[in-house]
N, C-alpha and C. Protein backbone atom coordinates (compact mmCIF):
# COMPACT_ATOMS: atom_id res chain seq x y z
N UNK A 1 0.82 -1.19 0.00
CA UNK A 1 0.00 0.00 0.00
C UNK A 1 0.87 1.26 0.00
N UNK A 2 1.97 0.89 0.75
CA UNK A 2 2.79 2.64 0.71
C UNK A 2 3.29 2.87 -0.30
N UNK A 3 3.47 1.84 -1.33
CA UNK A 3 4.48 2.37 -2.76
C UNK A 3 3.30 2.37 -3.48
N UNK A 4 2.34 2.26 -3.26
CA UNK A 4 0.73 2.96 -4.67
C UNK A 4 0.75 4.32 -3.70
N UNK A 5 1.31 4.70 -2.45
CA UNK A 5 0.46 5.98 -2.22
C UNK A 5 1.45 6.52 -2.17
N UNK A 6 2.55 6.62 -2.59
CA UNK A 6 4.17 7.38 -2.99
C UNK A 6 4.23 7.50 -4.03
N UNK A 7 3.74 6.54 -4.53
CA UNK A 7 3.40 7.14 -6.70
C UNK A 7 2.51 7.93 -6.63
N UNK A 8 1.57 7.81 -5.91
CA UNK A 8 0.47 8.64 -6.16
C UNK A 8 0.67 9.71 -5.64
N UNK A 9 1.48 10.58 -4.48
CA UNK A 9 1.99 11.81 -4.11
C UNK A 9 3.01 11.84 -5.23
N UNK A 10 3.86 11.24 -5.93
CA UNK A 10 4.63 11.61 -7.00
C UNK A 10 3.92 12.12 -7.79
N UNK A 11 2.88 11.28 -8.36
CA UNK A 11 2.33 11.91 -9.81
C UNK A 11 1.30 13.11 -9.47
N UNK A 12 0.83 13.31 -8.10
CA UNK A 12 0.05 14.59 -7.98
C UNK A 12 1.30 15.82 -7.72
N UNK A 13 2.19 15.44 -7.17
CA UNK A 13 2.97 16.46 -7.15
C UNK A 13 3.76 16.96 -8.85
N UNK A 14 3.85 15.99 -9.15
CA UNK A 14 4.23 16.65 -10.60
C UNK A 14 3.39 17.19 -11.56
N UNK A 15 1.66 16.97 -11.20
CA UNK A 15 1.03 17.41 -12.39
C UNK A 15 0.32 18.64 -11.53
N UNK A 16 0.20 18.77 -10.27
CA UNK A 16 -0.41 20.34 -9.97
C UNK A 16 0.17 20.94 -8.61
N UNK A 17 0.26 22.25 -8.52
CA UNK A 17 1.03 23.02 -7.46
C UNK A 17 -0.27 22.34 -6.42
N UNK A 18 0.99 22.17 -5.34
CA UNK A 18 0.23 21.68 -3.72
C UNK A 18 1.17 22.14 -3.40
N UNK A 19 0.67 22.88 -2.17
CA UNK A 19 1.01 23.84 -1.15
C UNK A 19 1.40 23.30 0.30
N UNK A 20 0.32 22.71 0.50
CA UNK A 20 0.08 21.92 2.08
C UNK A 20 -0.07 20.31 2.38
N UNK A 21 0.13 19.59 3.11
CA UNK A 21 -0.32 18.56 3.25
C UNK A 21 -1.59 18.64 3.63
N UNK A 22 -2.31 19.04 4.22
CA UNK A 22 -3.86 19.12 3.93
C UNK A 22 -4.35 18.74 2.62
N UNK A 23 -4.38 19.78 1.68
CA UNK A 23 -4.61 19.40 0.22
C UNK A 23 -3.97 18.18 -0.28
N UNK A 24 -2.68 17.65 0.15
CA UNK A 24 -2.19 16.60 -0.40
C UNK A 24 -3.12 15.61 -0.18
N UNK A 25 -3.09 15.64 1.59
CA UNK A 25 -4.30 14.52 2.08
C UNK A 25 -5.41 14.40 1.19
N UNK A 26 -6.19 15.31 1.00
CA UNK A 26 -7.83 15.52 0.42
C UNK A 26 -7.56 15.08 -0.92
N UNK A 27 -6.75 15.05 -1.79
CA UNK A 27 -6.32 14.75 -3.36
C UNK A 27 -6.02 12.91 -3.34
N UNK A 28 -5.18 12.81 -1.68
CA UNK A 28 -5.07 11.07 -1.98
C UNK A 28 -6.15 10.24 -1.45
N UNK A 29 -7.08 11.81 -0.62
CA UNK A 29 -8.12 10.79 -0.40
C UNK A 29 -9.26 10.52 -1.62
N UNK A 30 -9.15 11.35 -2.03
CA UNK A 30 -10.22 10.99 -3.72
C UNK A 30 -9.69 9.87 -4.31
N UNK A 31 -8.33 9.30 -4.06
CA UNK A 31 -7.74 7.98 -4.95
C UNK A 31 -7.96 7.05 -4.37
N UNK A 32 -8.24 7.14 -3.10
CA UNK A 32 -8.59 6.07 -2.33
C UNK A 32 -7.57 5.95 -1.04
N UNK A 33 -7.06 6.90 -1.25
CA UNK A 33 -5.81 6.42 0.19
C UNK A 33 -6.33 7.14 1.33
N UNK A 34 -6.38 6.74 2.40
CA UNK A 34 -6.70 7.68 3.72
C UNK A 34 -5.20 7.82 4.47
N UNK A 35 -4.40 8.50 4.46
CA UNK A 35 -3.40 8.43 4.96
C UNK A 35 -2.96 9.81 5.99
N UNK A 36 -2.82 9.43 7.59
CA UNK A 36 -2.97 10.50 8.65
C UNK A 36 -1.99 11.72 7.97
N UNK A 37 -1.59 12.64 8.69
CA UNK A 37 -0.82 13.49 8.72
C UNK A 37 0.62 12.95 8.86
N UNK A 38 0.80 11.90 10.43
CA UNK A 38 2.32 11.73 10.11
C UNK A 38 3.08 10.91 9.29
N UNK A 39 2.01 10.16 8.62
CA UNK A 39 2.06 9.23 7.36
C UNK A 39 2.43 10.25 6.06
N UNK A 40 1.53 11.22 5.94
CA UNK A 40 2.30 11.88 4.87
C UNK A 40 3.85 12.94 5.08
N UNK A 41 3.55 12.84 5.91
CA UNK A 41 5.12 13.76 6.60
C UNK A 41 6.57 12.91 6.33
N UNK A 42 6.27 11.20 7.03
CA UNK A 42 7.15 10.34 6.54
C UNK A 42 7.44 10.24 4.85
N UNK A 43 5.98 9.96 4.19
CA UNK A 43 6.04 9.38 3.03
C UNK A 43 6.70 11.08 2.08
N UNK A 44 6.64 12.37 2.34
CA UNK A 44 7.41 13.73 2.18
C UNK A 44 8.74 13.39 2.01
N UNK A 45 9.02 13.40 3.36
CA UNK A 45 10.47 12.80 3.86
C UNK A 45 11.18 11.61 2.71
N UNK A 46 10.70 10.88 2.87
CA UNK A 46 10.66 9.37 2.28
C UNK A 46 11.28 9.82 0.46
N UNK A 47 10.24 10.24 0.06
CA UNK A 47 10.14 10.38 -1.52
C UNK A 47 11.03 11.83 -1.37
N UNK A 48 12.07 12.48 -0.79
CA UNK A 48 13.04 13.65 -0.92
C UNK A 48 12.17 15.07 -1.32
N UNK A 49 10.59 15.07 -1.24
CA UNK A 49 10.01 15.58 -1.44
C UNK A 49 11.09 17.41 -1.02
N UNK A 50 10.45 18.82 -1.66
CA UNK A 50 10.95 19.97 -1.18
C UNK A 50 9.80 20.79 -1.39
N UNK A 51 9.56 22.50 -1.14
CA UNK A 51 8.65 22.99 -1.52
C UNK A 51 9.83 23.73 -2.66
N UNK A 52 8.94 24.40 -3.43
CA UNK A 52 9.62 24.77 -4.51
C UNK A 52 9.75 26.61 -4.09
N UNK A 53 10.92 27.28 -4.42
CA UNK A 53 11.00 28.68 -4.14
C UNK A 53 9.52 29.51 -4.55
N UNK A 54 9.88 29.34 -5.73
CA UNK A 54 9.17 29.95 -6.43
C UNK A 54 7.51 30.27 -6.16
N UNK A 55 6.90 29.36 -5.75
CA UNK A 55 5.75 28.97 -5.42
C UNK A 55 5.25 28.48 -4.16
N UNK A 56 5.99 27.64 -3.52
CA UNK A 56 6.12 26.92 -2.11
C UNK A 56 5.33 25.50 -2.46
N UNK A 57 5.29 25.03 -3.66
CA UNK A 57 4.63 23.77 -3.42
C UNK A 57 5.55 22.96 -3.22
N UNK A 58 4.85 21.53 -3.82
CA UNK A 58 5.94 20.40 -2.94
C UNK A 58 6.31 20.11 -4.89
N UNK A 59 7.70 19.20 -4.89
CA UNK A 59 8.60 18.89 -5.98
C UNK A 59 9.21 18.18 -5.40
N UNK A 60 10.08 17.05 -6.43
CA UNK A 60 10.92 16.27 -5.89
C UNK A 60 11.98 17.07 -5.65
N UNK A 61 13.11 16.51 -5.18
CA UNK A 61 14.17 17.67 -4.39
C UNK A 61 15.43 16.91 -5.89
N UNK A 62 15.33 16.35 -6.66
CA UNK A 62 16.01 16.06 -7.50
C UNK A 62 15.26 16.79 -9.45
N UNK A 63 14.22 17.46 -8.93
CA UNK A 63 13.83 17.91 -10.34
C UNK A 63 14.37 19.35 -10.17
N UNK A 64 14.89 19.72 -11.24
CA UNK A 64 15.50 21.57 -11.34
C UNK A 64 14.66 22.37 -11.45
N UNK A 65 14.27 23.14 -10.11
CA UNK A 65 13.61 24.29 -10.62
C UNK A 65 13.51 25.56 -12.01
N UNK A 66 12.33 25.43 -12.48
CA UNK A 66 12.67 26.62 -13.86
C UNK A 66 12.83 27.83 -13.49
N UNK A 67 13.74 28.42 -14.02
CA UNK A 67 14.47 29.58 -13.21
C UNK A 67 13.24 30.27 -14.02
N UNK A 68 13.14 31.97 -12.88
CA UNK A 68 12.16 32.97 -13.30
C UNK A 68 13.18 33.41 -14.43
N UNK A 69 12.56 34.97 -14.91
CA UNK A 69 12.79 35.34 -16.01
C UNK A 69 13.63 36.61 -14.90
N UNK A 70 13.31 36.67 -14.02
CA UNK A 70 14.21 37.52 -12.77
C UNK A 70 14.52 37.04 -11.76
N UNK A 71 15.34 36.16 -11.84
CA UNK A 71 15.45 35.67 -10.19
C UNK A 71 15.55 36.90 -8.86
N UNK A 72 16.14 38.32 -9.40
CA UNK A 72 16.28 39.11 -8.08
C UNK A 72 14.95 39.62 -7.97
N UNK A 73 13.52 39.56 -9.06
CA UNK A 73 12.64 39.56 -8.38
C UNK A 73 12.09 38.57 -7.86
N UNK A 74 12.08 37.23 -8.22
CA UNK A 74 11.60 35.95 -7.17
C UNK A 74 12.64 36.34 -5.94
N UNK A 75 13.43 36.64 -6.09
CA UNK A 75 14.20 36.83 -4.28
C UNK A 75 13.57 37.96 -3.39
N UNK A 76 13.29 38.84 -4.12
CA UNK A 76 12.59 40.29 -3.59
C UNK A 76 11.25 39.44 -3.04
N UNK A 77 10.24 39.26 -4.03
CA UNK A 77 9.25 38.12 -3.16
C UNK A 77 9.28 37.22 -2.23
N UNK A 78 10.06 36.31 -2.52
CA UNK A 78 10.83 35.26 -1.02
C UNK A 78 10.64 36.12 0.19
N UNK A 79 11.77 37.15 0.16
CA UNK A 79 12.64 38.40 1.02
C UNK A 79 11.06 38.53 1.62
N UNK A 80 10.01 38.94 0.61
CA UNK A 80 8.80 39.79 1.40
C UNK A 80 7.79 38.72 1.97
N UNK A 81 7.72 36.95 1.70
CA UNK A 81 6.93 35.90 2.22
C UNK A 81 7.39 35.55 3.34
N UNK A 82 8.98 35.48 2.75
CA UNK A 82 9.40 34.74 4.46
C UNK A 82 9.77 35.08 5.40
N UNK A 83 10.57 36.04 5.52
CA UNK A 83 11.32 36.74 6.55
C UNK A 83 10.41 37.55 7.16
N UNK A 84 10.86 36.52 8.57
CA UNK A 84 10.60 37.42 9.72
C UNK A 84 11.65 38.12 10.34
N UNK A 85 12.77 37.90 10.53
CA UNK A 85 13.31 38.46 11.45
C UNK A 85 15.04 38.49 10.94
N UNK A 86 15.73 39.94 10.98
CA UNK A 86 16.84 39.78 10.50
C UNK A 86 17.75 40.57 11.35
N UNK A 87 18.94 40.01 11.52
CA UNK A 87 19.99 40.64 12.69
C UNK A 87 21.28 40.52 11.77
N UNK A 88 22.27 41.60 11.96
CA UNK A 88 23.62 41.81 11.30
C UNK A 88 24.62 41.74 12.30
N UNK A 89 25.82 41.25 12.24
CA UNK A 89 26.96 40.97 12.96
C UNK A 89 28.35 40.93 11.98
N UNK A 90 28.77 42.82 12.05
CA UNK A 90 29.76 42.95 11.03
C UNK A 90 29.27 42.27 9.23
N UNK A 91 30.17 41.11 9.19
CA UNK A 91 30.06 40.83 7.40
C UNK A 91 28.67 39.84 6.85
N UNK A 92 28.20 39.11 8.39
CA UNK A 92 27.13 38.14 8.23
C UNK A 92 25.93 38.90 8.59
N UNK A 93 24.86 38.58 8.22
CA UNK A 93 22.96 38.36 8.34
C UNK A 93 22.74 37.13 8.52
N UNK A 94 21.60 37.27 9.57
CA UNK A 94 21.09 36.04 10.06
C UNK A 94 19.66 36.35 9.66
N UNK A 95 18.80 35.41 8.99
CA UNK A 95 17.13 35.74 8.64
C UNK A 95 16.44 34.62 9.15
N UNK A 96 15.63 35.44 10.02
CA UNK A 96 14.97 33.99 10.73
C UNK A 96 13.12 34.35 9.79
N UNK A 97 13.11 32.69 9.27
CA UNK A 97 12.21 32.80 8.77
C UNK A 97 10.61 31.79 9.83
N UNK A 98 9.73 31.54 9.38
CA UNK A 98 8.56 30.59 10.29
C UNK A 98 9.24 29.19 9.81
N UNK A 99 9.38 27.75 10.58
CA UNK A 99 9.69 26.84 10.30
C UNK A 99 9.45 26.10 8.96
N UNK A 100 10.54 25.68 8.33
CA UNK A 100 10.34 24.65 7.17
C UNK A 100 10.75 25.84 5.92
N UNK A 101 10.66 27.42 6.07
CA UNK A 101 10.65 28.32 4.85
C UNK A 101 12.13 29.03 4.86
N UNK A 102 13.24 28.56 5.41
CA UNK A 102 14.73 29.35 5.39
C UNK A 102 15.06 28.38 4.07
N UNK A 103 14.61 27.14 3.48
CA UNK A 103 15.15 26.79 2.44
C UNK A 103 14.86 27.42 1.13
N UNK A 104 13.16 27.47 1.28
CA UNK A 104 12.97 28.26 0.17
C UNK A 104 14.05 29.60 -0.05
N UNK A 105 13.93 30.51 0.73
CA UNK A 105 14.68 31.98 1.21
C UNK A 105 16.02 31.66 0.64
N UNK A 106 16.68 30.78 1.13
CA UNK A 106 17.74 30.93 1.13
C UNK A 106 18.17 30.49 -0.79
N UNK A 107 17.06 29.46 -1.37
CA UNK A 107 17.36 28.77 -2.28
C UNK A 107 17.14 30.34 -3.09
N UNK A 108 16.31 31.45 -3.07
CA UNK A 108 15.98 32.43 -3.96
C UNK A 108 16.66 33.51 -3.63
N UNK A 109 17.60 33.53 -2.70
CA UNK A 109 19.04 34.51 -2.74
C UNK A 109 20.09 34.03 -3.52
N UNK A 110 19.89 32.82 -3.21
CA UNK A 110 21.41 32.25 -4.34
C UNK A 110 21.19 32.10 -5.76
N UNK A 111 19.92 31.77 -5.92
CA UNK A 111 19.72 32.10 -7.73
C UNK A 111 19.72 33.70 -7.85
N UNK A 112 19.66 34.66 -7.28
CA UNK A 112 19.94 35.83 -7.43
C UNK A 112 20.71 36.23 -7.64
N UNK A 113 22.31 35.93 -7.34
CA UNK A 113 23.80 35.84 -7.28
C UNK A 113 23.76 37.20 -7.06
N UNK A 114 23.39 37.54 -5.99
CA UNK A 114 24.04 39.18 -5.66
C UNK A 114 25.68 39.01 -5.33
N UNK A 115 26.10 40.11 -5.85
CA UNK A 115 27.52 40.42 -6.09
C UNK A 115 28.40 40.43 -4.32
N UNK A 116 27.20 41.12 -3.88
CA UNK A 116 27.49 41.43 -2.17
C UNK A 116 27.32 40.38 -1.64
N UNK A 117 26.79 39.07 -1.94
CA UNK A 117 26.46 37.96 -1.00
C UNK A 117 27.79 36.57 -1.57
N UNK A 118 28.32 36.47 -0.88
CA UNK A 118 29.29 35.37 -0.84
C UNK A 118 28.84 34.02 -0.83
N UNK A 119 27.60 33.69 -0.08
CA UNK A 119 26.75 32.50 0.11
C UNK A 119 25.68 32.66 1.38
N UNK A 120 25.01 31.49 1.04
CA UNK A 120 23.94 30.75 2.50
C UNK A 120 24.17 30.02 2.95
N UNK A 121 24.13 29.77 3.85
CA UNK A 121 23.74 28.80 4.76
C UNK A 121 22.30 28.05 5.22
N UNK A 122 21.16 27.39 5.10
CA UNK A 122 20.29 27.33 5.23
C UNK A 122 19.70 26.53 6.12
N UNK A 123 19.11 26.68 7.43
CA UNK A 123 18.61 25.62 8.03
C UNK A 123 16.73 25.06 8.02
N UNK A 124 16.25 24.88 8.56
CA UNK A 124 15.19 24.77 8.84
C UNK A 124 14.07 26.48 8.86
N UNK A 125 14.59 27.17 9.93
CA UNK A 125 13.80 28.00 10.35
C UNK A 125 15.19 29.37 10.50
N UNK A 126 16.43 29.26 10.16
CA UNK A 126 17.00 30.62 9.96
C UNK A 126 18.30 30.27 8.53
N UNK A 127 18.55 30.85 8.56
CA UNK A 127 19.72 31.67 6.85
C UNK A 127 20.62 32.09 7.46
N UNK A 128 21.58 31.77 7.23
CA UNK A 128 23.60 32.59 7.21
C UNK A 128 23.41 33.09 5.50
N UNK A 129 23.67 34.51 5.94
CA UNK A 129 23.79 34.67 4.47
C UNK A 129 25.47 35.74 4.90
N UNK A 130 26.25 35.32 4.23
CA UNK A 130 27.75 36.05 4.26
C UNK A 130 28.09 37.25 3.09
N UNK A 131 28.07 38.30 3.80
CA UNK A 131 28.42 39.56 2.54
C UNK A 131 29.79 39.38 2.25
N UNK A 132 30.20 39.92 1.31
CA UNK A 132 31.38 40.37 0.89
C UNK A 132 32.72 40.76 1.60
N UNK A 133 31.51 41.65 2.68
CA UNK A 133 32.69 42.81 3.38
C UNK A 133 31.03 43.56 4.07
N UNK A 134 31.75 44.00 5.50
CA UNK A 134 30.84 44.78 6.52
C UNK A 134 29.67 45.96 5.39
N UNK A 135 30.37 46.31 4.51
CA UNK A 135 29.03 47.08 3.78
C UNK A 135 29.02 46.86 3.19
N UNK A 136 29.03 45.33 2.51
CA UNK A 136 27.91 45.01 1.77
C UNK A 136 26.47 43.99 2.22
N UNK A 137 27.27 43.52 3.84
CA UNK A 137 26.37 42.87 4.21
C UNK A 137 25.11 44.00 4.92
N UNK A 138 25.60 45.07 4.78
CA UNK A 138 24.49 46.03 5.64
C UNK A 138 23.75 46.59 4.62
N UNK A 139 24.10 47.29 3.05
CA UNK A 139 23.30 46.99 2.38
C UNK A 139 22.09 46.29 1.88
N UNK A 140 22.73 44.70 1.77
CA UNK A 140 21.84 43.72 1.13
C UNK A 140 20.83 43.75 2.88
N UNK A 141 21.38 43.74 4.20
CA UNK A 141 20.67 44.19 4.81
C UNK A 141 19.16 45.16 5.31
N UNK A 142 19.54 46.05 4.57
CA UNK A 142 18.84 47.53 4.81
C UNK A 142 17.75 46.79 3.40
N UNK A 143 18.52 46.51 2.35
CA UNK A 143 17.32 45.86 1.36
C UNK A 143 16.45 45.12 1.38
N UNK A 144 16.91 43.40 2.24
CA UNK A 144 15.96 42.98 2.89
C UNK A 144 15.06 43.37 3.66
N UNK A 145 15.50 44.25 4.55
CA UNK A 145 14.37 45.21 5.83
C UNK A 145 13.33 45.38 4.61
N UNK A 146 13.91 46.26 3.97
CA UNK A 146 12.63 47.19 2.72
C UNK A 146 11.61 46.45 2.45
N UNK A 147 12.26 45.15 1.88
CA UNK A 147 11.70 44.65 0.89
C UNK A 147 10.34 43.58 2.40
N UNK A 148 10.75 43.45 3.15
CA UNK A 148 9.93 42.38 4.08
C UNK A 148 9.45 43.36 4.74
N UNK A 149 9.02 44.22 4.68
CA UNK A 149 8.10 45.59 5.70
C UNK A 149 7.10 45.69 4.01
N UNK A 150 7.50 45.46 3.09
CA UNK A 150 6.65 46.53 1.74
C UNK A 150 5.35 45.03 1.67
């Protein structure tokens, strides 16, 4: 039964944006699967499942996202969904986002390739993002603020 209801989160995840496991649930329950919450959390887990930047649905974590036609505006968006909370220390930013969304964040700064950002770091629920040099990390700083208040 778990490998018909792992194809079947495969093939719904590849043919329409899902957002939540809620909706995942309600879609496998029309196929016939009743499967709890921590059943689909495992079977997530399981199949390398990710949410996608761009959108936040779920994707396999091995299919390539299609890059926007602007990634520094998909990052400007990210910047304004996820971030809650951002602190500077000299050349680093720390962005604490709500749990499960520092990957997205972090995945739509680095397709951005700002010149000032050296890299991420990404965990669960906060971002290392490393500037260049003390002003450039206060820049890309002061930009994030902007952009997650607008």
């Amino acid at each position: 039964m778990k490998q018909f209801r792992q194809a079947a989160i495969v093939d719904l995840v590849s043919r329409e944006a899902i957002h939540s496991q809620a909706v995942l649930r309600k879609l496998l329950k029309r196929q016939g699967f009743d499967a709890t919450q921590a059943t689909l959390s495992r079977d997530i887990k399981e199949l390398g499942l990710v949410k996608r930047a761009a959108d936040g649905a779920y994707q396999r974590a091995d299919v390539v996202p299609a890059r926007t036609a602007d990634p520094r505006a998909e990052a400007q968006r990210a910047v304004a969904d996820y971030l809650k909370r951002i602190d500077r220390v000299e050349q680093l930013i720390v962005l604490k986002t709500d749990p499960g969304e520092a990957q997205l964040l972090a995945l739509a700064i680095d397709q951005a390739a700002y010149d000032e950002i050296v890299g991420t770091i990404g965990g669960d629920d906060t971002i290392l993002v490393i500037g260049r040099h003390r002003r450039a990390a206060s820049d890309i700083a002061k930009r994030f603020e902007t952009w997650a208040k607008a």
